[in-house]
Protein backbone atom coordinates (compact mmCIF):
# COMPACT_ATOMS: atom_id res chain seq x y z
CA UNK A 1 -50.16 4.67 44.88
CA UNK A 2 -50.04 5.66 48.65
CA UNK A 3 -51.62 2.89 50.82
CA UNK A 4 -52.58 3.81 53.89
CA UNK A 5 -52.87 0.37 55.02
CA UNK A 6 -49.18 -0.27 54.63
CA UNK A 7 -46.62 0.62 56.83
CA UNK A 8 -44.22 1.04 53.95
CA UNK A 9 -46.30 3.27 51.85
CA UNK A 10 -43.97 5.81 50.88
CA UNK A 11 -41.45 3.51 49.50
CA UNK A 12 -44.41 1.80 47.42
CA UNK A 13 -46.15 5.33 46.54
CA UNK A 14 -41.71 6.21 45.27
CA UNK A 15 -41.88 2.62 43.45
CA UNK A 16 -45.16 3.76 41.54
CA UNK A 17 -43.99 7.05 40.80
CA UNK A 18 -40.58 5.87 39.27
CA UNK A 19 -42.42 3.39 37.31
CA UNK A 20 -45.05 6.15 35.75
CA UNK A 21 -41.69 7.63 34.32
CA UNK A 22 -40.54 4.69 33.12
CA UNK A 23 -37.75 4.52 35.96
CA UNK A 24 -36.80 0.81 36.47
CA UNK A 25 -34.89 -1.15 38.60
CA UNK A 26 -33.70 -4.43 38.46
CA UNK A 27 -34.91 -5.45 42.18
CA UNK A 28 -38.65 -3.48 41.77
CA UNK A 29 -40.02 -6.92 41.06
CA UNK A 30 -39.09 -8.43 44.50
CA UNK A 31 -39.19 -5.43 46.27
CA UNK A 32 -43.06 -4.71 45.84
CA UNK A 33 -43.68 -8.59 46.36
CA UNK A 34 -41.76 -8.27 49.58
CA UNK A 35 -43.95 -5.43 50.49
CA UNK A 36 -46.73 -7.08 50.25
CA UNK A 37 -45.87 -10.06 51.64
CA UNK A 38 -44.97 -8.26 54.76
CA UNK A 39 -47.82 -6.28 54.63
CA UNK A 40 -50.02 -9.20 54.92
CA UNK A 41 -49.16 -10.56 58.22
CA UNK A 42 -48.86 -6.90 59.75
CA UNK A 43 -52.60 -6.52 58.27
CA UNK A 44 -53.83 -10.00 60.33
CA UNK A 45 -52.24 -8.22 63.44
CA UNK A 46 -54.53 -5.05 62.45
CA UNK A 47 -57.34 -7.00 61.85
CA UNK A 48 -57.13 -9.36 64.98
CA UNK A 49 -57.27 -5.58 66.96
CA UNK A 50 -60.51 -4.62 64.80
CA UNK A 51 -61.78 -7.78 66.09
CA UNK A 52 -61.07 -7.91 70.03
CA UNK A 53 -62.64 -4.57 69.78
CA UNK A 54 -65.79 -5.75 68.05
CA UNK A 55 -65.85 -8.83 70.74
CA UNK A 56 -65.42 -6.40 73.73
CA UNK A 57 -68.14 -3.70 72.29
CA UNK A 58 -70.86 -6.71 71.69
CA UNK A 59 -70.01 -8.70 74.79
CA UNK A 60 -69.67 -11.96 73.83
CA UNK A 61 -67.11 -13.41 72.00
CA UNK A 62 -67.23 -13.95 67.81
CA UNK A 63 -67.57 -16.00 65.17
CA UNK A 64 -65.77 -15.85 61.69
CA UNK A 65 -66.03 -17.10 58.26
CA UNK A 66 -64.05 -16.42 55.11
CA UNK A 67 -65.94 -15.91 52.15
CA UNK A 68 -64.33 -15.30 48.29
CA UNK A 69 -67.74 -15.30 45.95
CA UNK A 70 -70.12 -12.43 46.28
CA UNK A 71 -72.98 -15.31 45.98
CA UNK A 72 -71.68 -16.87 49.23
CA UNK A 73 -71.55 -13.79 51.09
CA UNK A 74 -75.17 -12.58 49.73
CA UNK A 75 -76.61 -16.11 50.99
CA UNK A 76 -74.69 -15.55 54.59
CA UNK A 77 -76.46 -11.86 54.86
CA UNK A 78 -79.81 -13.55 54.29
CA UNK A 79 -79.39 -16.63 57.03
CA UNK A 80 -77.94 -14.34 59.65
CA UNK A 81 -79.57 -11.03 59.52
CA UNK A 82 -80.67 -9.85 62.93
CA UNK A 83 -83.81 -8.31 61.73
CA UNK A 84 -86.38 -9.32 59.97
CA UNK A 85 -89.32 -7.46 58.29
CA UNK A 86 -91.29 -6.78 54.83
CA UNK A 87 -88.47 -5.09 53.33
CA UNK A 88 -85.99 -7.28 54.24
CA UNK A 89 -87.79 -10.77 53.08
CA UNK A 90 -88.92 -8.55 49.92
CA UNK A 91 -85.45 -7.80 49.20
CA UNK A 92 -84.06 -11.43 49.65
CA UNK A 93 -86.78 -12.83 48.01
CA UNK A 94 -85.62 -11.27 44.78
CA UNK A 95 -82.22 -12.09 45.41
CA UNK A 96 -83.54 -15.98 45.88
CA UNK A 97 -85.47 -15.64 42.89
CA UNK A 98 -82.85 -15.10 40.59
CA UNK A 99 -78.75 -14.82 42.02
CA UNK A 100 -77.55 -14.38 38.65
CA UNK A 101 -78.93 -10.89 38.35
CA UNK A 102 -76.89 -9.97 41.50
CA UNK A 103 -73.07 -10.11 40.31
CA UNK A 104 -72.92 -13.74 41.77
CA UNK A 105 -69.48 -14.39 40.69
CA UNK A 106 -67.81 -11.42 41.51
CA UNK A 107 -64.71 -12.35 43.30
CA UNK A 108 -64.01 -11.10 46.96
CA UNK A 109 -62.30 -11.34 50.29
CA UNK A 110 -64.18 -11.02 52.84
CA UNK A 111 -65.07 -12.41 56.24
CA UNK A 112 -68.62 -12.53 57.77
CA UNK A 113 -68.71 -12.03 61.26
CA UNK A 114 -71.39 -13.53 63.61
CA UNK A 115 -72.08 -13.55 67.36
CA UNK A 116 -72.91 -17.04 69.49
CA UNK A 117 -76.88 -16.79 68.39
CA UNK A 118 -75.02 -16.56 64.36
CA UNK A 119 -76.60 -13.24 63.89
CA UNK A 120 -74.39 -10.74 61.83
CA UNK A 121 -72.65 -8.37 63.38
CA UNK A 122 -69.72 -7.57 60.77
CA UNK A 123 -68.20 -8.19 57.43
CA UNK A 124 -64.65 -7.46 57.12
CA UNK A 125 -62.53 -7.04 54.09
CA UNK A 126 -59.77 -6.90 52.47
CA UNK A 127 -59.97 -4.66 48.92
CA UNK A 128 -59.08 -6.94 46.00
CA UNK A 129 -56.07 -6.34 43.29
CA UNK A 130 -58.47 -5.15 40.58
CA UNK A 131 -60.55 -2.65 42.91
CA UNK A 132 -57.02 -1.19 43.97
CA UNK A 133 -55.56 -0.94 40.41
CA UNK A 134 -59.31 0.78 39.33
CA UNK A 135 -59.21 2.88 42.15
CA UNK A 136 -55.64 4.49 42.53
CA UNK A 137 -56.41 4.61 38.46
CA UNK A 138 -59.32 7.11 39.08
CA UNK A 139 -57.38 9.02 41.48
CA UNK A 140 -54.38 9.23 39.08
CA UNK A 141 -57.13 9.71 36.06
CA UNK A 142 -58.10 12.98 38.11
CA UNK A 143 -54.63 14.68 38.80
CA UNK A 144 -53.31 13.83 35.17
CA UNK A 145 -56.70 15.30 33.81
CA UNK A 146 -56.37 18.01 35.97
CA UNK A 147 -52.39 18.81 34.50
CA UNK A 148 -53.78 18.71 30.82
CA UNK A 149 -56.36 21.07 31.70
CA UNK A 150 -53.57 23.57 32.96
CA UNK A 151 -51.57 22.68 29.80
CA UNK A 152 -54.60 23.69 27.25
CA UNK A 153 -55.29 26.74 28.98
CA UNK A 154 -52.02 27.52 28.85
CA UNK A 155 -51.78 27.28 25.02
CA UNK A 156 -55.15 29.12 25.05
CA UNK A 157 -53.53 32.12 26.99
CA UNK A 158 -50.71 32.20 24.38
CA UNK A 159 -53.17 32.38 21.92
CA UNK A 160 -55.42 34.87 23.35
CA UNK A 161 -52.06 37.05 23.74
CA UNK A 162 -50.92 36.62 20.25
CA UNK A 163 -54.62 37.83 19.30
CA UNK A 164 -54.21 41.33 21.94
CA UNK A 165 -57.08 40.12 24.01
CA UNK A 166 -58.03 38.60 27.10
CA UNK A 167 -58.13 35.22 27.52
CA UNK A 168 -61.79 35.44 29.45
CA UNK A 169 -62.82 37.20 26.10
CA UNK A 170 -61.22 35.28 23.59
CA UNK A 171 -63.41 33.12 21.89
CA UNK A 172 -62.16 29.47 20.46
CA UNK A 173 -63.82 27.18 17.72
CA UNK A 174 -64.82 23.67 19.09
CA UNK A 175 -61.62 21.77 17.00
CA UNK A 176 -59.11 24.50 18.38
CA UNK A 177 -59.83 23.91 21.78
CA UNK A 178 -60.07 20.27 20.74
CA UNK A 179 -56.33 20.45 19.16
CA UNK A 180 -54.91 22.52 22.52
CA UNK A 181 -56.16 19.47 24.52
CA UNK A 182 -54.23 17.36 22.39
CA UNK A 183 -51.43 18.79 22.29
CA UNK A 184 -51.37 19.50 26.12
CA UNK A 185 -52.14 16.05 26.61
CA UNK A 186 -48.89 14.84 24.40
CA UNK A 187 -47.17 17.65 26.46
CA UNK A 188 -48.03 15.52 29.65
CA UNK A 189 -47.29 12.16 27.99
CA UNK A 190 -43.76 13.73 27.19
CA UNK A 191 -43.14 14.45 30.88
CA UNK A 192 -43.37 10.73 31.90
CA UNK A 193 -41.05 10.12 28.93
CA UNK A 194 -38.39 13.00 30.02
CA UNK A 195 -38.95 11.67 33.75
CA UNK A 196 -40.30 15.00 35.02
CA UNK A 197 -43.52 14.30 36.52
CA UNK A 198 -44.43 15.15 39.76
CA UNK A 199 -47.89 13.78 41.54
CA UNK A 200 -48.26 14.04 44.83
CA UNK A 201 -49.21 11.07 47.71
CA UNK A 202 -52.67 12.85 48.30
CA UNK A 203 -53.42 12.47 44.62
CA UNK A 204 -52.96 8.78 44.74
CA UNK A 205 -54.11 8.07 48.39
CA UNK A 206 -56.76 5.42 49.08
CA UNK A 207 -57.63 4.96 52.49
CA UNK A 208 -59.96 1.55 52.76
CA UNK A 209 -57.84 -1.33 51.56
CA UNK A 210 -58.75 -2.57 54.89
CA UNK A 211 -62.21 -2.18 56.41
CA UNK A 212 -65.08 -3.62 58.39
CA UNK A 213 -68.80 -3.32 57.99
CA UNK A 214 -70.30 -3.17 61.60
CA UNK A 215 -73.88 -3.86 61.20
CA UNK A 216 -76.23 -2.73 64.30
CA UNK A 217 -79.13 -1.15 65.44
CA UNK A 218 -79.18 2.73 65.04
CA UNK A 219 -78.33 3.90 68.60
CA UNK A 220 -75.84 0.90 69.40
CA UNK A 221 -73.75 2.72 66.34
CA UNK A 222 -74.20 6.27 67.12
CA UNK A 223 -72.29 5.51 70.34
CA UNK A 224 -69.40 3.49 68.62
CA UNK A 225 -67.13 6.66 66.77
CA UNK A 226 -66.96 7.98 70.25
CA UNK A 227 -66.14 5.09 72.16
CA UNK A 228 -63.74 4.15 69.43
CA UNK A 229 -62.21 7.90 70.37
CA UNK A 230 -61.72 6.77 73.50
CA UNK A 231 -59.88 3.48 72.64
CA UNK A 232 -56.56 3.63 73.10
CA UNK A 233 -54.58 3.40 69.98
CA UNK A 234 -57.27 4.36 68.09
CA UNK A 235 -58.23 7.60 66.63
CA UNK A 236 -61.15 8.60 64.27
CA UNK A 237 -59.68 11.24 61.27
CA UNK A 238 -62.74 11.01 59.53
CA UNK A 239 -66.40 10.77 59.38
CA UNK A 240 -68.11 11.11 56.69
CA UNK A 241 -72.17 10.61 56.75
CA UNK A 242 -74.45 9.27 53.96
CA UNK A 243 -77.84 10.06 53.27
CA UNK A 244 -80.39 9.33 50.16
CA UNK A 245 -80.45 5.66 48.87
CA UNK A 246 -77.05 5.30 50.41
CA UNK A 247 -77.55 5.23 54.55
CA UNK A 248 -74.39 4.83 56.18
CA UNK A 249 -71.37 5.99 58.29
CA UNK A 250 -68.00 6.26 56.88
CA UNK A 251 -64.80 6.15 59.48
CA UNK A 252 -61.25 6.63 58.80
CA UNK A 253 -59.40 4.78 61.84
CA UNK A 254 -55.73 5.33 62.53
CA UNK A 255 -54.52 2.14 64.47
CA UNK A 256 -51.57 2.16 66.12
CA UNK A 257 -49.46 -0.80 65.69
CA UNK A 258 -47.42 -2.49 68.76
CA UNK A 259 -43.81 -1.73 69.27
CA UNK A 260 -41.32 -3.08 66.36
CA UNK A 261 -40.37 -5.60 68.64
CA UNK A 262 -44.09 -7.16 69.32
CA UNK A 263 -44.16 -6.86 65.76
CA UNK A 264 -41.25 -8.22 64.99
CA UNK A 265 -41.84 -11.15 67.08
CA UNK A 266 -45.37 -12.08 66.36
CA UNK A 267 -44.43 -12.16 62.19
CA UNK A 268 -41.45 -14.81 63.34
CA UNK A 269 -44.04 -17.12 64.57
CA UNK A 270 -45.65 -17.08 61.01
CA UNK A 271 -44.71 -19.86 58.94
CA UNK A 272 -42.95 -17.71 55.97
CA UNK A 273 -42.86 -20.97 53.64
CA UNK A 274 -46.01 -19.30 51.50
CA UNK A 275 -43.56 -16.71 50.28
CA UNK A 276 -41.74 -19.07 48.00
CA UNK A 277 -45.18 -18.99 45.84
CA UNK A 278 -44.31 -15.56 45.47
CA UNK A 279 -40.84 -16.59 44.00
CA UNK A 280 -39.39 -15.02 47.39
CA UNK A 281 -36.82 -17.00 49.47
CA UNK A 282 -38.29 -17.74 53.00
CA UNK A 283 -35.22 -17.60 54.67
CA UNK A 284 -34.42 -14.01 53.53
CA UNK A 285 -37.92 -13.25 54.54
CA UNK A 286 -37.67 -14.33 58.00
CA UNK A 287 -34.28 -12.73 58.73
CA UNK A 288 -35.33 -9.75 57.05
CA UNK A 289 -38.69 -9.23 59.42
CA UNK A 290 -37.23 -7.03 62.36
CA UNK A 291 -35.59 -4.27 59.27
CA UNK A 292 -38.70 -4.59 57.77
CA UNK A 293 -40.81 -3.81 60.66
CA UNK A 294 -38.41 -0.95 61.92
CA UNK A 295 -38.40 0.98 58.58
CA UNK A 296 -42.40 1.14 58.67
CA UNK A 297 -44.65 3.19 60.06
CA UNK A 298 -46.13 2.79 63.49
CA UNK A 299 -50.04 2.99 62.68
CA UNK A 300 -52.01 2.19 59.60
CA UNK A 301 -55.69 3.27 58.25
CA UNK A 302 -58.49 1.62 57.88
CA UNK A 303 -62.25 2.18 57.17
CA UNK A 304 -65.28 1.08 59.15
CA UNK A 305 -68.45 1.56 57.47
CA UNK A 306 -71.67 2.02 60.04
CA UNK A 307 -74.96 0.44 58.60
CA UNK A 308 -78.19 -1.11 60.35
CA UNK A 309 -79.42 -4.41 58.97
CA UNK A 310 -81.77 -2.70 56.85
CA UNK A 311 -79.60 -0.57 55.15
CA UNK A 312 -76.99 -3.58 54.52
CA UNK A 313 -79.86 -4.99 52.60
CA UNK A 314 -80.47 -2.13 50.43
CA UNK A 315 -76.92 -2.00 49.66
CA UNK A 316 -76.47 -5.52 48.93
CA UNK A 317 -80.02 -6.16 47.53
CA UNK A 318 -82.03 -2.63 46.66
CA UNK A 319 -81.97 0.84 46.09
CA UNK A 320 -78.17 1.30 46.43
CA UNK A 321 -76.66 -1.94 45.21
CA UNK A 322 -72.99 -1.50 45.89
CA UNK A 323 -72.34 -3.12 42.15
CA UNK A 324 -74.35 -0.26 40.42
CA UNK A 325 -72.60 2.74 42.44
CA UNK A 326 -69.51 1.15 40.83
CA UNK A 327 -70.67 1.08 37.27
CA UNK A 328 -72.04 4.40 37.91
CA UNK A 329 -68.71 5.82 39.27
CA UNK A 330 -67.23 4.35 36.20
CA UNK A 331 -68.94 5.81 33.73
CA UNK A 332 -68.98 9.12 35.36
CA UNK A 333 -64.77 9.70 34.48
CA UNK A 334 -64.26 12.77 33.10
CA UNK A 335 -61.25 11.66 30.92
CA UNK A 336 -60.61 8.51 28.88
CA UNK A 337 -57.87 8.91 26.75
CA UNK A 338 -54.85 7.12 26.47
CA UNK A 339 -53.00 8.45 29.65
CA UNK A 340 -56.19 7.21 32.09
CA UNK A 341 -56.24 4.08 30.38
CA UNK A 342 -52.05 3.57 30.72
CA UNK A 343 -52.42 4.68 34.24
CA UNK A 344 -55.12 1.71 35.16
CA UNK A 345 -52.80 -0.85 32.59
CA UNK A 346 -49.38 -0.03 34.84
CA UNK A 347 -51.30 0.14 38.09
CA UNK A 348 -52.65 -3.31 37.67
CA UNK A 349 -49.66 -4.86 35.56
CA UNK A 350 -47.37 -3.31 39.14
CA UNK A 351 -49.96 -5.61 41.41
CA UNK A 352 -50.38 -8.40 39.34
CA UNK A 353 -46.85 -8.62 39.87
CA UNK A 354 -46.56 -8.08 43.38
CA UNK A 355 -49.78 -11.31 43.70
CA UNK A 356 -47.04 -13.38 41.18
CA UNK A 357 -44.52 -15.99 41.53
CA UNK A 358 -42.61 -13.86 39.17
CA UNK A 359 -40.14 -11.79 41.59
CA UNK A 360 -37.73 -10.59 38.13
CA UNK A 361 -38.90 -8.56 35.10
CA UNK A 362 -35.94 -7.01 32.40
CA UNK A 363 -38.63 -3.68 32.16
CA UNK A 364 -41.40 -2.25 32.62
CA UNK A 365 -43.47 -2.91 30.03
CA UNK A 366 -46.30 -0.56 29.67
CA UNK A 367 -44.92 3.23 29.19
CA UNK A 368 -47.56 6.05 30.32
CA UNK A 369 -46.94 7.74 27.15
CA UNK A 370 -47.54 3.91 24.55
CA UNK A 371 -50.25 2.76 23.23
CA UNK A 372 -51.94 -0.69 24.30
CA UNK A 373 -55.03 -2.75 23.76
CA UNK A 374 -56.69 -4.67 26.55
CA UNK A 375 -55.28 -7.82 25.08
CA UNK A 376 -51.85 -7.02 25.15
CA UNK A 377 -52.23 -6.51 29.09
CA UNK A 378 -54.09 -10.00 29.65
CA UNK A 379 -50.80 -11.35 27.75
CA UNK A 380 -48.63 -9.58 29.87
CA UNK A 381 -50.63 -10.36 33.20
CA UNK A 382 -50.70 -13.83 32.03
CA UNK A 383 -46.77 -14.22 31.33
CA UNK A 384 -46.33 -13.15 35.10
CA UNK A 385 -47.97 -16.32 36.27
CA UNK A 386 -46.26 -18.98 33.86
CA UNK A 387 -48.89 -18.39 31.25
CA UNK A 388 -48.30 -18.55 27.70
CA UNK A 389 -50.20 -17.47 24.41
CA UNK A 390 -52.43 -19.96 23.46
CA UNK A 391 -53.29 -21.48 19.69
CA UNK A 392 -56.69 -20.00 18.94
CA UNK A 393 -59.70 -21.49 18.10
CA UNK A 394 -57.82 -23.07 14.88
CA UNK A 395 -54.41 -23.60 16.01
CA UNK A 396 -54.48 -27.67 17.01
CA UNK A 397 -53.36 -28.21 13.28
CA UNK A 398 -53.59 -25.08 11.46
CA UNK A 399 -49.89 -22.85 11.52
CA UNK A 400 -47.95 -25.37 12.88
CA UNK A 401 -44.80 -26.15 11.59
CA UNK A 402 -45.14 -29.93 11.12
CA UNK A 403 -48.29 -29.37 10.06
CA UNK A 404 -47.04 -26.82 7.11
CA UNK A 405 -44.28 -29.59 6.77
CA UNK A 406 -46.40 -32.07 6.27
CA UNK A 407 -48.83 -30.07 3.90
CA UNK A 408 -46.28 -28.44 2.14
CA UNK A 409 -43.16 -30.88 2.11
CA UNK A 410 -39.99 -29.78 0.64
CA UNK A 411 -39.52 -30.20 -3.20
């Protein structure tokens, strides 16, 4: 995966790649904890930027409040949203009505942003492990899709050829086409065994684990990409508009970070004790920041979103419910088979670990080219964090050895 959040994302996107061909070593366990650890505090640094800018571009200075259940931040839209009208108390009034029909325990982290008057003026956030491992999965989903598509036509051509015609004229039942996907698709499984495939970053690249949701009235945001323009170690890359039941403005900032040194010295202030929950030494951490810092890039990206406070509620509450466009984008992959599914399994099995207090692993467990069922990835997820399999619905008594003993004594 290549993160453009993180200042070390080509050593994490070389980490992921090894690890889709099965290429393991003994330190990748504390190295992409480390990462992220790091990561975090250079992220608050980004963040505190975001908001000084947001202070400075309102006028007045800003409130904050973290929020980790959808529920709580769906309730915090409705009690400070700056306008008001039929829509708007329509729309909450459902939500009100019934909260369970609106995804109310969907976890996230996010912080809602008010001015003095506690009107909304933002929601940051920052992208959660799942959302990550589903999206660099749909990105990986598409380029390995893509390579077994190459594959089957390539089988196709060497049939058309064996045949003496041309493959735009050669004509294929239903189950031989259905057999060259196969077998191109084993073909690409084989590659992550032999530890020749190649992807590359902009396959895997997602560009909004970081972002902020300004919320204002039409022409206060049509002025904001170009005074952001203006603002010095910012630059826009991207925007991308929205129109239909989706109303918004999409941004791709480029911040530019302080000097290493700034850096450096800022993430020595932290108190680095909360890495030992990530089975990380805090000493080693500390001493470690200035290489750290160094080695990484100097800017980072992040996405701002541009909505009015009526469109927020449609996209929290009506015609474009964020949940839905989700499910939607879900169902809309073009390839499910094994390799999509081990892609998501080792994506989120890699993070999980990185979130753990598990720092050493003897493998990686989950090959691109096995075979797994959703339970044996819980297990595995579990084991990370201490967990172990539990004894069923039946297991108090039933299959346990003094029980059998005790059943079934000896002679």
């Amino acid at each position: 995966m290549y993160l453009t959040a993180m200042t070390h994302r080509n050593e994490l996107f070389d980490l992921t790649l090894r690890w889709m061909n099965d290429d393991f070593h003994p330190d990748d366990g504390e190295k992409i904890t480390r990462i992220f650890v790091y990561e975090s505090a250079i992220s608050a640094i980004v963040m505190e930027r975001i908001l000084q800018f947001l202070s400075e571009f309102m006028g007045h200075p800003l409130q904050m409040e973290r929020v980790r259940l959808k529920h709580e931040l769906r309730e915090r839209i409705i009690s400070c949203l700056p306008v008001r009208n039929s829509r708007t108390d329509e729309l909450a009034g459902h939500f009100l009505k019934n909260p369970t029909y609106f995804f109310p325990y969907l976890p996230i982290d996010a912080t809602v942003i008010t001015d003095s008057a506690a009107r909304l003026v933002a929601i940051g956030r920052i992208k959660r492990l799942t959302r990550i491992a589903e999206k660099v999965s749909f990105r990986l989903v598409e380029a390995l899709f893509k390579e077994i598509q190459s594959k089957a036509r390539q089988l196709a051509t060497q049939r058309a050829a064996a045949a003496g015609v041309a493959l735009d004229t050669f004509v294929s039942s239903e189950a031989t086409m259905q057999h060259d996907f196969i077998e191109a698709e084993d073909a690409v499984a084989r590659s992550f065994m032999d530890k020749t495939i190649r992807i590359d970053p902009a396959d895997l690249t997602i560009n909004d684990i970081l972002g902020f949701k300004i919320i204002a009235p039409q022409a206060t945001l049509d002025r904001l990409p170009a005074i952001l323009g203006d603002e010095p170690g910012m630059t826009v890359v991207e925007i991308e508009r929205h129109s239909g039941d989706y109303n918004a403005v999409n941004l791709l900032l480029d911040i530019s970070l302080p000097s290493a040194d700034v850096v450096t010295a800022r993430l020595r202030d932290l108190d680095w004790d909360i890495a030992r929950k990530r089975g990380l030494n805090p000493s080693d951490i500390r001493n470690n920041i200035g290489r750290y810092v160094g080695d990484g890039a100097p800017s980072i990206r992040l996405e701002l979103i541009l909505t009015t406070p009526e469109e927020l509620m449609e996209s929290e509450f009506g015609r474009s419910l964020h949940e839905l466009r989700v499910l939607r984008l879900r169902q809309r992959q073009r390839y499910s088979g094994p390799l999509g599914q081990n892609a998501a399994y080792l994506i989120e099995y890699l993070l999980t670990l990185a979130a753990s207090p598990t720092v050493s692993i003897p493998e990686i467990p989950i090959k691109m080219y096995g075979r797994y069922l959703p339970e044996e990835i819980s297990t595995l997820k579990s084991s990370l964090h201490g967990s172990v399999l539990d004894d069923g619905l039946l297991g108090t008594f039933c299959l346990q050895q003094d029980c059998s003993q005790a059943i079934l004594p000896n002679g």
